[in-house]
Protein backbone atom coordinates (compact mmCIF):
# COMPACT_ATOMS: atom_id res chain seq x y z
CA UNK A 1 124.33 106.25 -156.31
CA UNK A 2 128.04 106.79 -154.82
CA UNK A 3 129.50 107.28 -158.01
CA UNK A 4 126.60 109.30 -159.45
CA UNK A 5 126.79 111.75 -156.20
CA UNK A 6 130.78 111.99 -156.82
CA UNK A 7 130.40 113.40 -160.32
CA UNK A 8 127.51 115.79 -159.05
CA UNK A 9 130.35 116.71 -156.35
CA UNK A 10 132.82 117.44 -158.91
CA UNK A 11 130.74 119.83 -161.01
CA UNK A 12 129.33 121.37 -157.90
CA UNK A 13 125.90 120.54 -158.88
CA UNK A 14 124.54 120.87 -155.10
CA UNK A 15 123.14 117.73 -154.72
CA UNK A 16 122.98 115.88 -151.47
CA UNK A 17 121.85 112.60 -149.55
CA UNK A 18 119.20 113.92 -146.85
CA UNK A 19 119.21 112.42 -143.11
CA UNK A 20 115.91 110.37 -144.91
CA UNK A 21 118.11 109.04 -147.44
CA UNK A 22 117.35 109.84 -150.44
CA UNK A 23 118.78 112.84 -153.01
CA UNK A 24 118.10 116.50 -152.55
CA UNK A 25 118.92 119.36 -154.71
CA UNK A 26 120.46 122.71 -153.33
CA UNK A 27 121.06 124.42 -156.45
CA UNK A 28 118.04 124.82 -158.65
CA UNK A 29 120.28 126.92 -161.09
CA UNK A 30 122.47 123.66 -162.69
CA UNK A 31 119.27 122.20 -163.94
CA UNK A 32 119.43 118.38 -161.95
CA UNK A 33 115.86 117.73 -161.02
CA UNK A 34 115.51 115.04 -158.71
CA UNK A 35 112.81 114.49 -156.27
CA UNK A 36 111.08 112.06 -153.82
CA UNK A 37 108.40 109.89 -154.83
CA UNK A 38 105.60 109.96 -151.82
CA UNK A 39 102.54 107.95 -152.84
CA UNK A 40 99.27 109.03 -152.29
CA UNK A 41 97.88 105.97 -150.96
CA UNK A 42 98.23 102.48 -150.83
CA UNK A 43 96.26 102.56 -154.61
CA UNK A 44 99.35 104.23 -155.42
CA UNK A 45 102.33 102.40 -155.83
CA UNK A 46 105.73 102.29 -158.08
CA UNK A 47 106.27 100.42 -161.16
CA UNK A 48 108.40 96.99 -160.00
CA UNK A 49 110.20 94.88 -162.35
CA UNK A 50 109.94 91.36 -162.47
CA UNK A 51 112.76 89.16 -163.06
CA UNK A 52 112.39 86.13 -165.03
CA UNK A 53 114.89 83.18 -164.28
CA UNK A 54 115.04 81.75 -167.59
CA UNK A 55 115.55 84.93 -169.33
């Protein structure tokens, strides 16, 4: 995320960690979409990925 937000920095892409911690986007102009997932409800919930020791 550090180095990700440096190049964003360096192009001045307007991208920025909120107090909430997570990315926001100032500049809707350079075309970086990023946004917050909120679930809906607890139904509602974020792919995980499973790690597999012998793999």
């Amino acid at each position: 995320m550090h180095h990700f937000k440096k190049l964003c920095d360096r192009y001045k892409m307007g991208l920025n960690l909120s107090k909430d911690k997570h990315f926001k986007v100032f500049n809707k102009q350079c075309g970086l979409w990023i946004w917050f997932y909120e679930p809906q409800g607890d139904y509602d919930k974020a792919p995980t990925k499973i790690f597999n020791e012998n793999s």
